[in-house]
N, C-alpha and C. Protein backbone atom coordinates (compact mmCIF):
# COMPACT_ATOMS: atom_id res chain seq x y z
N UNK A 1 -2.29 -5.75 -24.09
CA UNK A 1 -1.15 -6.63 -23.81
C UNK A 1 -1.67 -7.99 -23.41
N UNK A 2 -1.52 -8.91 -23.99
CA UNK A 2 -1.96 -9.95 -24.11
C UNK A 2 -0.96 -10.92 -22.68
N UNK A 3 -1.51 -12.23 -22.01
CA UNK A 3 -0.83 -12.66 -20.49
C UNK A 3 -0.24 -13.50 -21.42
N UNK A 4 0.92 -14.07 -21.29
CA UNK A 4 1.20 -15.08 -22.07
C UNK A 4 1.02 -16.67 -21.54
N UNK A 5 0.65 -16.68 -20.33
CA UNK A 5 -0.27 -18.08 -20.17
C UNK A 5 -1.81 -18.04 -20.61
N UNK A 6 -2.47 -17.07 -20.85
CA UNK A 6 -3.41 -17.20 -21.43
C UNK A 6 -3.89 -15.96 -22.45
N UNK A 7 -4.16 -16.55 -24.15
CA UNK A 7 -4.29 -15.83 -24.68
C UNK A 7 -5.72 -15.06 -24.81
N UNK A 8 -6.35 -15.71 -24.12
CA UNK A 8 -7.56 -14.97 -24.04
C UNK A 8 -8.27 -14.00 -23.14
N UNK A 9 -6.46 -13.71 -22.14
CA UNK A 9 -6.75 -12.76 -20.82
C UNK A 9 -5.75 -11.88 -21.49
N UNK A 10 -5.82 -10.25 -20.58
CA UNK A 10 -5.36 -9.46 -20.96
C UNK A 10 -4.81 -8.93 -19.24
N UNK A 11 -4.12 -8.11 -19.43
CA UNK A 11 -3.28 -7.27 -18.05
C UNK A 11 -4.57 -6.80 -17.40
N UNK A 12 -4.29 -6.07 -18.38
CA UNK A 12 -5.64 -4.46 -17.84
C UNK A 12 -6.38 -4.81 -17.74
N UNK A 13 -7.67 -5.36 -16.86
CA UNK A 13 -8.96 -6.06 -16.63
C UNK A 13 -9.24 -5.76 -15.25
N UNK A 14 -10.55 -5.38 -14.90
CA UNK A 14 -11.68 -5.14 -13.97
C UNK A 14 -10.77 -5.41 -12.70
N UNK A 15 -10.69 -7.12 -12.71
CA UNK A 15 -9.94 -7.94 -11.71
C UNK A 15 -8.88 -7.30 -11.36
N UNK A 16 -7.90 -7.66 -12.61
CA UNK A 16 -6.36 -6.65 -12.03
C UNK A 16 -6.40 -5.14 -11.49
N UNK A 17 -7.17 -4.29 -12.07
CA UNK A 17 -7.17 -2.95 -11.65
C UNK A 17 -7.59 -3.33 -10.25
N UNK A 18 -8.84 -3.79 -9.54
CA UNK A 18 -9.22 -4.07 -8.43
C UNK A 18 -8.10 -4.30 -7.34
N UNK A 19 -7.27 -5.24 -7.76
CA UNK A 19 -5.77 -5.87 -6.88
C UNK A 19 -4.82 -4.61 -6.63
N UNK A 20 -4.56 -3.92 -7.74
CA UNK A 20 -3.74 -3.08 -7.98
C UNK A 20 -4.04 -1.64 -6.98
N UNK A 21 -5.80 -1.42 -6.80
CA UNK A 21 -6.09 -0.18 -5.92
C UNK A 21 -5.73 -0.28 -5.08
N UNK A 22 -5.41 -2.07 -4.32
CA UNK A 22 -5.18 -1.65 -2.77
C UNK A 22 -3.80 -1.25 -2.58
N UNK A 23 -2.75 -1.58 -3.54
CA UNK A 23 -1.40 -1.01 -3.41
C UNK A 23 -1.38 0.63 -3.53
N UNK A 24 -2.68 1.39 -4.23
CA UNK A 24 -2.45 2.77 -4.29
C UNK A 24 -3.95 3.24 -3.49
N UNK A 25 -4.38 2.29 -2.71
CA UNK A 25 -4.77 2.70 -1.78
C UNK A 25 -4.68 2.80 -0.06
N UNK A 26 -3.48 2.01 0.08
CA UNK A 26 -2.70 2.09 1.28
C UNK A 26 -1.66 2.87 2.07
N UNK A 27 -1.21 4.05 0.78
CA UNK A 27 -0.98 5.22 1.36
C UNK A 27 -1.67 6.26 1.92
N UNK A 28 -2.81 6.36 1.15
CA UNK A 28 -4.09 6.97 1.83
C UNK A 28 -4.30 6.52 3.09
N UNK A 29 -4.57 5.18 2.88
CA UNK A 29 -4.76 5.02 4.30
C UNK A 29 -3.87 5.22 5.50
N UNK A 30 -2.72 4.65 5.23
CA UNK A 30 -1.77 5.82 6.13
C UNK A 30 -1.90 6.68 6.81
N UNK A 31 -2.19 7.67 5.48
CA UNK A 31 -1.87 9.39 5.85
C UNK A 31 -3.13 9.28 6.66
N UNK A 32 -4.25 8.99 6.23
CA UNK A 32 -5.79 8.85 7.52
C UNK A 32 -5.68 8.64 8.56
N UNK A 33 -4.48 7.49 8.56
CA UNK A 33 -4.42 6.76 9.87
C UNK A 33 -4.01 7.33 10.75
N UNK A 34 -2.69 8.14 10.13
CA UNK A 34 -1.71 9.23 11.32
C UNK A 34 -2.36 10.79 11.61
N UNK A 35 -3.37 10.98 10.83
CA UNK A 35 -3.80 12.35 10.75
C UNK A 35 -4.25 12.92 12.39
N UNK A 36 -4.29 13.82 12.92
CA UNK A 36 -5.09 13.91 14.20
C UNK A 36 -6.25 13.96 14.79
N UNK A 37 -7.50 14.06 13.49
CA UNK A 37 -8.60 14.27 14.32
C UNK A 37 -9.44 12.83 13.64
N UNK A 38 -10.41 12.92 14.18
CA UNK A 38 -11.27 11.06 14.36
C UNK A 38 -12.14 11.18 13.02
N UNK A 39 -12.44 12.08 12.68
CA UNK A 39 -12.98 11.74 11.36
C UNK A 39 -12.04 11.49 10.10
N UNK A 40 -10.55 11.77 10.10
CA UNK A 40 -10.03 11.07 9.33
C UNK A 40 -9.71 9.92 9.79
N UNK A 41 -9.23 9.65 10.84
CA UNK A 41 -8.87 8.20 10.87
C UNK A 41 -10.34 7.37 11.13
N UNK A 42 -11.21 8.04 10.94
CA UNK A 42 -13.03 7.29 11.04
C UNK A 42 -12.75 7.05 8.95
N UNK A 43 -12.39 7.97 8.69
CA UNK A 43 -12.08 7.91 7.22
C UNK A 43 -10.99 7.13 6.64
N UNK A 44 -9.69 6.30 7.71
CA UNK A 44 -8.84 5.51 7.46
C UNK A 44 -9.06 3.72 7.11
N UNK A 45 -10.62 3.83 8.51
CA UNK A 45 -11.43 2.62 8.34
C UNK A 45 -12.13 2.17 7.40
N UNK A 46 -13.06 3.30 6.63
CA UNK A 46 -13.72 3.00 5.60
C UNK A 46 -12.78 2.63 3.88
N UNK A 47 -11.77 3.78 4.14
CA UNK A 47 -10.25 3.17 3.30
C UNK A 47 -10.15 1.95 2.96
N UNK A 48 -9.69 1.52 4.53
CA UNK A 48 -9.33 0.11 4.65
C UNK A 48 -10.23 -0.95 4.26
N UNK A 49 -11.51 -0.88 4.98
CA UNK A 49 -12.81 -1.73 4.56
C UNK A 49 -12.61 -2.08 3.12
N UNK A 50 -13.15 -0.77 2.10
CA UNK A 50 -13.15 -0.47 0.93
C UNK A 50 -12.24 -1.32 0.11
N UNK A 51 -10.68 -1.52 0.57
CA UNK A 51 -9.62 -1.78 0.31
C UNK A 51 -10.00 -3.17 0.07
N UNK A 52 -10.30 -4.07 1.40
CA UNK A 52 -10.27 -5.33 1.64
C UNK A 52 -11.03 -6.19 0.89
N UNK A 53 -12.33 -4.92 0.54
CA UNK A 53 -13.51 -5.96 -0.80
C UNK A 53 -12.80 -6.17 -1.30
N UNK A 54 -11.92 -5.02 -2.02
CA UNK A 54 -11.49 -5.43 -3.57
C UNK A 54 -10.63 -7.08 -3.73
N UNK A 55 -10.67 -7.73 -2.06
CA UNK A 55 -9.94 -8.76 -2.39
C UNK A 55 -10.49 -10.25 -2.70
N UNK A 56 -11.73 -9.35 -2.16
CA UNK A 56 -12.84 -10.70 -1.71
C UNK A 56 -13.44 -10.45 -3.28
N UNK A 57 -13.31 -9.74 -4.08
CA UNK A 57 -14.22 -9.35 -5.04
C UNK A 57 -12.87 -10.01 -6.68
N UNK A 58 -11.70 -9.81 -6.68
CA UNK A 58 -10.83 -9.36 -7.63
C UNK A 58 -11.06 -10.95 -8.27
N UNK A 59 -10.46 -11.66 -7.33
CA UNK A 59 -10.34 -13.16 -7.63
C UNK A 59 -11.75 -13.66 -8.32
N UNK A 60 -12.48 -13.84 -7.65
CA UNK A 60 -13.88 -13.87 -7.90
C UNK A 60 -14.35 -13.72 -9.15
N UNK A 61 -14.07 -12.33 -9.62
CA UNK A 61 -14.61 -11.51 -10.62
C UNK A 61 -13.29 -12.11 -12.07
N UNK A 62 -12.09 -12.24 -11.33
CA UNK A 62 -11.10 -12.74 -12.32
C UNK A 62 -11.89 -14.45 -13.00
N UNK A 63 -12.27 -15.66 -12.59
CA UNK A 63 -12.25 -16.54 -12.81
C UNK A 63 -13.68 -17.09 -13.34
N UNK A 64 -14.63 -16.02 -12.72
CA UNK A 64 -15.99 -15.87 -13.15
C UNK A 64 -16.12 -15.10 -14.45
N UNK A 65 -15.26 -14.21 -15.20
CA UNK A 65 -14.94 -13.60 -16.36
C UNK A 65 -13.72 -14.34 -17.52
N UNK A 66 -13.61 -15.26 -17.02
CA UNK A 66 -12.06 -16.21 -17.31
C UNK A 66 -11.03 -15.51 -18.12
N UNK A 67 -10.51 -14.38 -16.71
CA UNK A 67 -9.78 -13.43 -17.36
C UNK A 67 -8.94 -13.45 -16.16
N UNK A 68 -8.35 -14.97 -15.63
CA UNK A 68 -7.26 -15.23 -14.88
C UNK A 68 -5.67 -14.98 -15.51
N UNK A 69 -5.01 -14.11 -15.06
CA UNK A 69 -3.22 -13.72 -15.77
C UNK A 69 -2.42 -14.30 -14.70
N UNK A 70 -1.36 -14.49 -14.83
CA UNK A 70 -0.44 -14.62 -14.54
C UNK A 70 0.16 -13.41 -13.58
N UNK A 71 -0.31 -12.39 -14.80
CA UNK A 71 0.23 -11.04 -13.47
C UNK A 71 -0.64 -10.92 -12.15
N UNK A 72 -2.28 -10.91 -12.68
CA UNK A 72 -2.89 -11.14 -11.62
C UNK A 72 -2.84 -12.07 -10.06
N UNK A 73 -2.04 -13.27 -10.43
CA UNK A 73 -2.17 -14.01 -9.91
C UNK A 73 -0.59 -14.06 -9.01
N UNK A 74 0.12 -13.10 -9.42
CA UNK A 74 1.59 -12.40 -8.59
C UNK A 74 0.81 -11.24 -8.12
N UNK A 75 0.15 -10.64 -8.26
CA UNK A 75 -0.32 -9.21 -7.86
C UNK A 75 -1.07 -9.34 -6.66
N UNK A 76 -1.95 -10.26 -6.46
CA UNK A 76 -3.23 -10.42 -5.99
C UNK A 76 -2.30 -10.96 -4.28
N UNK A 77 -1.46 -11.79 -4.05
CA UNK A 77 -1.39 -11.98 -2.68
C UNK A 77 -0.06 -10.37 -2.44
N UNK A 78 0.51 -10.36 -3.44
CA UNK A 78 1.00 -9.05 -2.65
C UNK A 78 0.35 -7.69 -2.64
N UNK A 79 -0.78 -7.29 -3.21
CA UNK A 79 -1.28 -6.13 -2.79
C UNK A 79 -1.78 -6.45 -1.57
N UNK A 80 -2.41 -7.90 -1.49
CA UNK A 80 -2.57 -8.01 0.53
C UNK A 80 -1.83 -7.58 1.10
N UNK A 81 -0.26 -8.63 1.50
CA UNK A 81 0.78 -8.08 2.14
C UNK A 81 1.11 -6.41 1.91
N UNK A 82 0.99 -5.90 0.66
CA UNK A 82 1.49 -4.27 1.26
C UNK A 82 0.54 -3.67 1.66
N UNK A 83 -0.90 -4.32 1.94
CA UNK A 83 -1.77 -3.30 2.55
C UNK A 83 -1.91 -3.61 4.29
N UNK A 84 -1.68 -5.42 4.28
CA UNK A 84 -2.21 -5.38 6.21
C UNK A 84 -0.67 -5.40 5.66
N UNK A 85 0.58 -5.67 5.45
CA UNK A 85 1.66 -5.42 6.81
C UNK A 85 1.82 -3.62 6.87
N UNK A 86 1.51 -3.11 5.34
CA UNK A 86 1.46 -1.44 6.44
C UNK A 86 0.58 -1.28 7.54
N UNK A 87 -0.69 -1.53 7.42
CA UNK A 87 -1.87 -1.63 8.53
C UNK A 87 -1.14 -1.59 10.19
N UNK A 88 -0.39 -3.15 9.85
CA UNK A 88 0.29 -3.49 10.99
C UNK A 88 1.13 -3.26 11.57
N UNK A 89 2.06 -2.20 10.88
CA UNK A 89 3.21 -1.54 11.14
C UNK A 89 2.80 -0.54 11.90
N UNK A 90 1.51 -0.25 10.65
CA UNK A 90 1.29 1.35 11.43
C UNK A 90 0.28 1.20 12.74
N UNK A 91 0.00 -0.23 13.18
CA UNK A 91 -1.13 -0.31 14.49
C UNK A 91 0.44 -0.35 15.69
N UNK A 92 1.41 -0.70 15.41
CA UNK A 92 2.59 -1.08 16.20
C UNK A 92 3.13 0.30 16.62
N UNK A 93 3.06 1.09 15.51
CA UNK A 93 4.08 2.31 16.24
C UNK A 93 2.82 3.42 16.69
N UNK A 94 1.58 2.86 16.29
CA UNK A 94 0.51 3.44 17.47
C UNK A 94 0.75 3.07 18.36
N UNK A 95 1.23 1.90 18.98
CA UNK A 95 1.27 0.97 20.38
C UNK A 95 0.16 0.61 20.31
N UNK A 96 -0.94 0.33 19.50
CA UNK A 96 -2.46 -0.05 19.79
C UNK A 96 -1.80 -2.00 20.12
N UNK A 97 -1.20 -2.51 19.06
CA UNK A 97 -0.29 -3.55 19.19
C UNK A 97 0.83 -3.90 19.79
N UNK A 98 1.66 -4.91 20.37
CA UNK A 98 3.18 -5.15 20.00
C UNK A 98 3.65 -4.79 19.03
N UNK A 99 4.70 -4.18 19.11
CA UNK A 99 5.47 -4.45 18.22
C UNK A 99 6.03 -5.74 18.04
N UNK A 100 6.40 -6.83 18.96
CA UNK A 100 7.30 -8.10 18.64
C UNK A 100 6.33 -9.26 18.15
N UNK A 101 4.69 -8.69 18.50
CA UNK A 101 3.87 -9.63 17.66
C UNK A 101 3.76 -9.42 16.16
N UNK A 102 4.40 -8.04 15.31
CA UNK A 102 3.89 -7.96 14.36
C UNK A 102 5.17 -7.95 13.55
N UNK A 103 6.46 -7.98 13.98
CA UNK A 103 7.83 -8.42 13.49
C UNK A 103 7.74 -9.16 12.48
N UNK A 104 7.47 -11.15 13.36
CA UNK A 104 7.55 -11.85 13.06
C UNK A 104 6.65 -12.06 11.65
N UNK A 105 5.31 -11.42 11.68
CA UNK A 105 4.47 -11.62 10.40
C UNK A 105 4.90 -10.57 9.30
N UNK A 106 5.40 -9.47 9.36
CA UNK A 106 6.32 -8.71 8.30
C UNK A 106 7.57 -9.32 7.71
N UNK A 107 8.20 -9.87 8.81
CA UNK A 107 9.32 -10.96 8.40
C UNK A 107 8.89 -11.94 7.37
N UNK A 108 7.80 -13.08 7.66
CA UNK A 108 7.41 -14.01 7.42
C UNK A 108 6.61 -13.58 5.79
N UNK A 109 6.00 -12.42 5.81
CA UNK A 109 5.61 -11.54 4.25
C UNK A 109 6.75 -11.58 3.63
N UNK A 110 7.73 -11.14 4.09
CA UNK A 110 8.94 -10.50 3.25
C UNK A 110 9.65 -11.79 2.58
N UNK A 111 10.41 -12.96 3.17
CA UNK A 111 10.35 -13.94 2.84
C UNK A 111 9.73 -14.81 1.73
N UNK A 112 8.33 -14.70 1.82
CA UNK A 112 7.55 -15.43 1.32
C UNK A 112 7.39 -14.52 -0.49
N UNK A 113 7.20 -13.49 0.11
CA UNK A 113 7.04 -11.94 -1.00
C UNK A 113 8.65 -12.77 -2.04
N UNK A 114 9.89 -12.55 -1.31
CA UNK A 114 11.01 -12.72 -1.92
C UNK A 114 11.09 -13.87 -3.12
N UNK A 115 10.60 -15.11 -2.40
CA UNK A 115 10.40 -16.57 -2.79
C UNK A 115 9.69 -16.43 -4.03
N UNK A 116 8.51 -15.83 -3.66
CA UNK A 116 7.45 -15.58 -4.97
C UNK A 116 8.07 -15.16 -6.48
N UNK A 117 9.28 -14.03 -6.06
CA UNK A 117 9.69 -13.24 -6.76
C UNK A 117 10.39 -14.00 -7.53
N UNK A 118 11.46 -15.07 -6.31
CA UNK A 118 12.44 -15.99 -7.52
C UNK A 118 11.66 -17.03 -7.87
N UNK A 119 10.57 -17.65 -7.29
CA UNK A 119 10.27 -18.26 -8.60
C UNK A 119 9.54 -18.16 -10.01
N UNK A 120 9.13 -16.94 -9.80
CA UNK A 120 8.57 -16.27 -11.62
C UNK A 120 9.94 -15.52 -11.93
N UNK A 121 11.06 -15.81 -11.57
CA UNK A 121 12.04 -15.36 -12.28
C UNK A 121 12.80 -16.55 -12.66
N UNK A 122 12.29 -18.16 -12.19
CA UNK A 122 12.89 -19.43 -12.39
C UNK A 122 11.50 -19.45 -13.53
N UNK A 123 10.73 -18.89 -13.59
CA UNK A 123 9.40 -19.29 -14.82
C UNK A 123 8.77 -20.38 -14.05
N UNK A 124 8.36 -20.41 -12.74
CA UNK A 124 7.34 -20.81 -12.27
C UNK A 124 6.11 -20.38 -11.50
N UNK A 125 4.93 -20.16 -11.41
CA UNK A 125 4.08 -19.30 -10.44
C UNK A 125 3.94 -20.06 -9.30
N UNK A 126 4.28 -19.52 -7.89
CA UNK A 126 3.42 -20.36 -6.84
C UNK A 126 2.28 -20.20 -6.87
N UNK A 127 1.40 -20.93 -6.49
CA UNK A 127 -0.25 -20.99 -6.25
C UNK A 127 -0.14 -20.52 -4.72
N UNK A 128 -1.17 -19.87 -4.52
CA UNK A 128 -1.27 -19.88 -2.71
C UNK A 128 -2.30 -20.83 -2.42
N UNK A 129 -2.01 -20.71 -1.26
CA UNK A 129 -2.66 -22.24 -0.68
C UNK A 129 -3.97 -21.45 0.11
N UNK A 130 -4.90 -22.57 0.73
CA UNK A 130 -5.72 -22.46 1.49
C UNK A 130 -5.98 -21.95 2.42
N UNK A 131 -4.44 -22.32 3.45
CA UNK A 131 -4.37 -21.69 5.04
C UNK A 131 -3.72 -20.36 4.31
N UNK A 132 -3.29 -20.01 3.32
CA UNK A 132 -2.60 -19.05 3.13
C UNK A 132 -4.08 -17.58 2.80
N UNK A 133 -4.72 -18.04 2.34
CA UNK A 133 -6.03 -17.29 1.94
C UNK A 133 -6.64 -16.90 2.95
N UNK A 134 -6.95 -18.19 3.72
CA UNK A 134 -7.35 -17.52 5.70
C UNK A 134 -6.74 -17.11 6.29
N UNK A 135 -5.35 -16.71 6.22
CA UNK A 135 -4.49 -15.89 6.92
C UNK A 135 -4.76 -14.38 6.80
N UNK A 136 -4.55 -14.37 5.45
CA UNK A 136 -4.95 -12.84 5.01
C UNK A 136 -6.30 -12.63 5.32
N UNK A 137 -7.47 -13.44 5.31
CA UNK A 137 -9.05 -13.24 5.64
C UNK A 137 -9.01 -12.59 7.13
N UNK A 138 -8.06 -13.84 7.85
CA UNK A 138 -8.28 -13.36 9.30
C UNK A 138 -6.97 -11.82 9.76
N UNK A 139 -6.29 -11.99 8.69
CA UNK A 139 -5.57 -10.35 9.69
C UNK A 139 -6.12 -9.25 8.68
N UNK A 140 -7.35 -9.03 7.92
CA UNK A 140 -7.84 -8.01 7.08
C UNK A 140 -9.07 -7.82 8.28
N UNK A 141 -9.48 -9.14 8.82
CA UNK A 141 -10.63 -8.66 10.08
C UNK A 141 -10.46 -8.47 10.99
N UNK A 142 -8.80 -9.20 11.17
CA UNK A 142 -8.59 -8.61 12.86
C UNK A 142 -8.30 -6.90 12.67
N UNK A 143 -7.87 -6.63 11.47
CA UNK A 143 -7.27 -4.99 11.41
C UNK A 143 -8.21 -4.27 11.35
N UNK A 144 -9.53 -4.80 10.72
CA UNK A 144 -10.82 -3.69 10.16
C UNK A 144 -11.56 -3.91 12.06
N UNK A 145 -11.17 -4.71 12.77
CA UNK A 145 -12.08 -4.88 14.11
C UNK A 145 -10.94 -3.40 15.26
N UNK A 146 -9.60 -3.84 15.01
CA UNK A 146 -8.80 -3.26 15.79
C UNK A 146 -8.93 -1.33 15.29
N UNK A 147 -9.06 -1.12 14.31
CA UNK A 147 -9.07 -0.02 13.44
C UNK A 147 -10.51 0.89 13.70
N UNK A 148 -11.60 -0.11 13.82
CA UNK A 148 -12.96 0.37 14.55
C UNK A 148 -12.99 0.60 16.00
N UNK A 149 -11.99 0.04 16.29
CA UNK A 149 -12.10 -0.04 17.86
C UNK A 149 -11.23 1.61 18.27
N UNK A 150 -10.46 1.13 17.35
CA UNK A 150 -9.66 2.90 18.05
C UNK A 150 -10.40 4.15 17.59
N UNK A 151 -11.40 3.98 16.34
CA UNK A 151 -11.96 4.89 15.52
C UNK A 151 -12.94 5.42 17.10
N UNK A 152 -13.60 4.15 17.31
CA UNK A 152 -14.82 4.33 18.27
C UNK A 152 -14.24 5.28 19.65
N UNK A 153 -12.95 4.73 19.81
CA UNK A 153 -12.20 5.67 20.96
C UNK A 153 -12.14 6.58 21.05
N UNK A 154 -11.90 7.00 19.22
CA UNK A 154 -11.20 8.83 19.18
C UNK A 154 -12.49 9.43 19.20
N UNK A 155 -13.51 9.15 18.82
CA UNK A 155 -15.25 9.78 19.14
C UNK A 155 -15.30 9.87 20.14
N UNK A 156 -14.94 9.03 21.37
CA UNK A 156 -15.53 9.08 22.54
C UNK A 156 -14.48 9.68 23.39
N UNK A 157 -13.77 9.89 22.84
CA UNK A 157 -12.77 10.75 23.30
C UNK A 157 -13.74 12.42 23.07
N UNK A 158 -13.55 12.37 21.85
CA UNK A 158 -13.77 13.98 20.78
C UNK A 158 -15.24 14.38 21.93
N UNK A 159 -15.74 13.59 21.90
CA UNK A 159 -17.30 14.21 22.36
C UNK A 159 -17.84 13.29 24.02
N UNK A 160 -16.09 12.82 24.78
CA UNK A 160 -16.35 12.76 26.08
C UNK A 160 -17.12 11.69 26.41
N UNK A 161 -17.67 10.35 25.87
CA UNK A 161 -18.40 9.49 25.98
C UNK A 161 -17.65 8.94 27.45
N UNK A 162 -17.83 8.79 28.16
CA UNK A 162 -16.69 7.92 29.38
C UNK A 162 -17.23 6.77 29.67
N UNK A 163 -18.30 6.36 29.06
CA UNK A 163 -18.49 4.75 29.06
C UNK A 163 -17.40 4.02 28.32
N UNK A 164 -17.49 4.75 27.12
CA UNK A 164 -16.24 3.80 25.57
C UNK A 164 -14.84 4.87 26.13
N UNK A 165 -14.87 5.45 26.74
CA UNK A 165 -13.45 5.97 26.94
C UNK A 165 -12.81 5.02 27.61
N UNK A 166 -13.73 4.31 28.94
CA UNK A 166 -13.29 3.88 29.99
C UNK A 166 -12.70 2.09 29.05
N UNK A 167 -13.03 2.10 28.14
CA UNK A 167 -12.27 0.55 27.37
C UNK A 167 -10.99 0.57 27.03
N UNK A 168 -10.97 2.02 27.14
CA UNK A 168 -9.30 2.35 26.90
C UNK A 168 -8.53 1.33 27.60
N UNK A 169 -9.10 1.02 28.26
CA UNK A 169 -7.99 -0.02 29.43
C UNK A 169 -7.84 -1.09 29.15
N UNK A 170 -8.76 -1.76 28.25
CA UNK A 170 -8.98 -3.70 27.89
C UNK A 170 -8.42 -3.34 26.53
N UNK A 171 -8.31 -2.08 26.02
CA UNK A 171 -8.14 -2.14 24.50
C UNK A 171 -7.14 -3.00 23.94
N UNK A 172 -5.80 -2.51 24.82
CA UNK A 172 -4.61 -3.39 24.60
C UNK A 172 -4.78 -4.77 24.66
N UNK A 173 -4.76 -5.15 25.81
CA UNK A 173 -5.24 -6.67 26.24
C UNK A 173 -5.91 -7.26 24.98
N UNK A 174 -6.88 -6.92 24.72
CA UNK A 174 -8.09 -7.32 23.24
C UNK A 174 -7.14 -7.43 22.01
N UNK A 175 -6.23 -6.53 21.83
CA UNK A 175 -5.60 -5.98 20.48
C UNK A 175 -4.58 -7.12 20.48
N UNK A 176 -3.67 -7.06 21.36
CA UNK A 176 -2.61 -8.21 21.49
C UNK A 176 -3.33 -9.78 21.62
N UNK A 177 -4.25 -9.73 22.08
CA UNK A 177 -4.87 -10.78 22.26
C UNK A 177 -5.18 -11.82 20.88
N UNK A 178 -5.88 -10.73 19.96
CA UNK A 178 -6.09 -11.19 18.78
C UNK A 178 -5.34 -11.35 17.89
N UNK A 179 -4.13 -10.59 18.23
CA UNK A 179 -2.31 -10.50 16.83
C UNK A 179 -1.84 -11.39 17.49
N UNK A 180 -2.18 -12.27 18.79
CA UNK A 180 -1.88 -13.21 18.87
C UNK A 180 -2.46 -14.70 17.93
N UNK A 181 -3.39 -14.77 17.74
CA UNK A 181 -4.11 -15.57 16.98
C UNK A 181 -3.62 -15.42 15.77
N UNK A 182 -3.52 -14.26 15.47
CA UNK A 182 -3.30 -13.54 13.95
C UNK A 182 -2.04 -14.19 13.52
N UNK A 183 -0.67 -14.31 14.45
CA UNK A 183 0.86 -14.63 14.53
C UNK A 183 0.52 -15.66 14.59
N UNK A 184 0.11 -16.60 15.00
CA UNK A 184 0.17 -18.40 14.94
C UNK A 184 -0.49 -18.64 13.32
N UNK A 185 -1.63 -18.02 12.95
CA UNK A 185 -1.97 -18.37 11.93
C UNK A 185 -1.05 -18.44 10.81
N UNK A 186 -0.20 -17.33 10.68
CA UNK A 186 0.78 -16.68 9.95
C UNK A 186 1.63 -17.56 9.94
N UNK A 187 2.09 -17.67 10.60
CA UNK A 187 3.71 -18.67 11.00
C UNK A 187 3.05 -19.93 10.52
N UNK A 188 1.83 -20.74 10.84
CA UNK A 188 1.41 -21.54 10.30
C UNK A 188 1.36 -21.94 8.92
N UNK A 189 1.14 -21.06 8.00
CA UNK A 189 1.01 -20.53 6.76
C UNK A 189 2.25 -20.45 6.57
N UNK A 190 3.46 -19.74 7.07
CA UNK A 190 4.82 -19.73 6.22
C UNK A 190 5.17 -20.92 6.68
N UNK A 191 5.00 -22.16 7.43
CA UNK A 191 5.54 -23.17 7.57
C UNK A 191 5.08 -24.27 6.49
N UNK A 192 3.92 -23.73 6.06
CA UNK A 192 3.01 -24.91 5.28
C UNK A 192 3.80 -24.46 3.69
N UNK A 193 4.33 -23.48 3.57
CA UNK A 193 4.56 -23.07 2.08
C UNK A 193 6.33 -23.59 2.53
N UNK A 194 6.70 -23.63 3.24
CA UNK A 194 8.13 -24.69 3.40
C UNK A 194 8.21 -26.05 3.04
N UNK A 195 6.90 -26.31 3.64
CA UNK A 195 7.11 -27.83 3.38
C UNK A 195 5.93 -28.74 2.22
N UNK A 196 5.37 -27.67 1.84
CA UNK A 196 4.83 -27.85 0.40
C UNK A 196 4.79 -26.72 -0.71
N UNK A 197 5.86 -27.21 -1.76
CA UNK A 197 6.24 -26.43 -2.87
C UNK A 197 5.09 -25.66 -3.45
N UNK A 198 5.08 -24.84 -3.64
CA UNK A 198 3.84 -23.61 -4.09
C UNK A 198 2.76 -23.24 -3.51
N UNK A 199 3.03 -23.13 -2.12
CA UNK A 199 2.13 -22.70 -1.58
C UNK A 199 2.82 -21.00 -0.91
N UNK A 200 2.18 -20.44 -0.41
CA UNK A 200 2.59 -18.68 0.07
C UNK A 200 1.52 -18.55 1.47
């Protein structure tokens, strides 16, 4: 199937499949995440990790092969959004997070997700922008840092460590601390795609 902005790219390519795993790899991670014992959710992290190359890798591999689509290029910021805002949903109804810090950036996805939608249905692509690329950089590391941190818990839980048990207490503090950073960036980013046309 040939992209129809470019005839010399195709759908099905390295790149696109890459974008596409993290959308069918974020249920997995899920189910890891909620499971009860620490080696799956030690197995939810490496998921996730795994997940996050493919983002640092897709683009990359798309423009270095000049096998940039159109679909790719709708695909590629929303397999982010459905992988950290599940991430983030599911760090919220852990309580590892707020919940009212991670509202606002599911909101602010959904929106932006919507926008995207009508304008390749007006036949235009947004481009994402810059701050929009470090947004997703920085809440794929704040999640892979927050996600190690609880992994490291449920070990030291499982096998009684009471040095790393005893962090249980700053964990929160640390976690909110950083979805704080994470939420300004965000909001930053949906403000910048308001007030300059094609950006996300």
């Amino acid at each position: 199937m040939t992209d129809t902005a470019n005839g010399r790219s195709t759908i099905v390519n390295l790149p696109n499949i890459l974008t596409v795993s993290r959308i069918f790899a974020t249920p997995l991670f899920l189910l890891m995440l909620f499971a009860e014992t620490p080696i799956w959710r030690g197995g939810a992290v490496i998921v996730f990790l795994l997940a996050s190359l493919t983002d640092l890798y897709d683009g990359r591999m798309a423009r270095a092969r000049d096998c940039v689509t159109e679909f790719g290029r709708f695909m590629d910021p929303l397999a982010d959004k459905v992988l950290v805002t599940s991430a983030l949903v599911a760090l919220a109804l852990e309580r590892i997070v707020s919940a009212w810090l991670v509202a606002p950036i599911v909101v602010r996805d959904v929106v932006i997700t919507g926008m995207r939608m009508y304008g390749l249905f007006q036949g235009r692509m947004m481009e994402t922008s810059r701050l929009a690329k470090w947004k997703t950089t920085v809440q794929l590391i704040t999640v892979i840092i927050l996600l190690t941190l609880v992994g490291l818990q449920e070990l030291a839980a499982y096998y009684e460590w009471d040095g790393l048990q005893a962090a249980r207490v700053w964990l929160p503090s640390l976690s909110n601390g950083m979805m704080v950073a994470v939420l300004g960036l965000t909001l930053m980013s949906g403000f910048h795609y308001f007030f300059r046309t094609g950006s996300a």
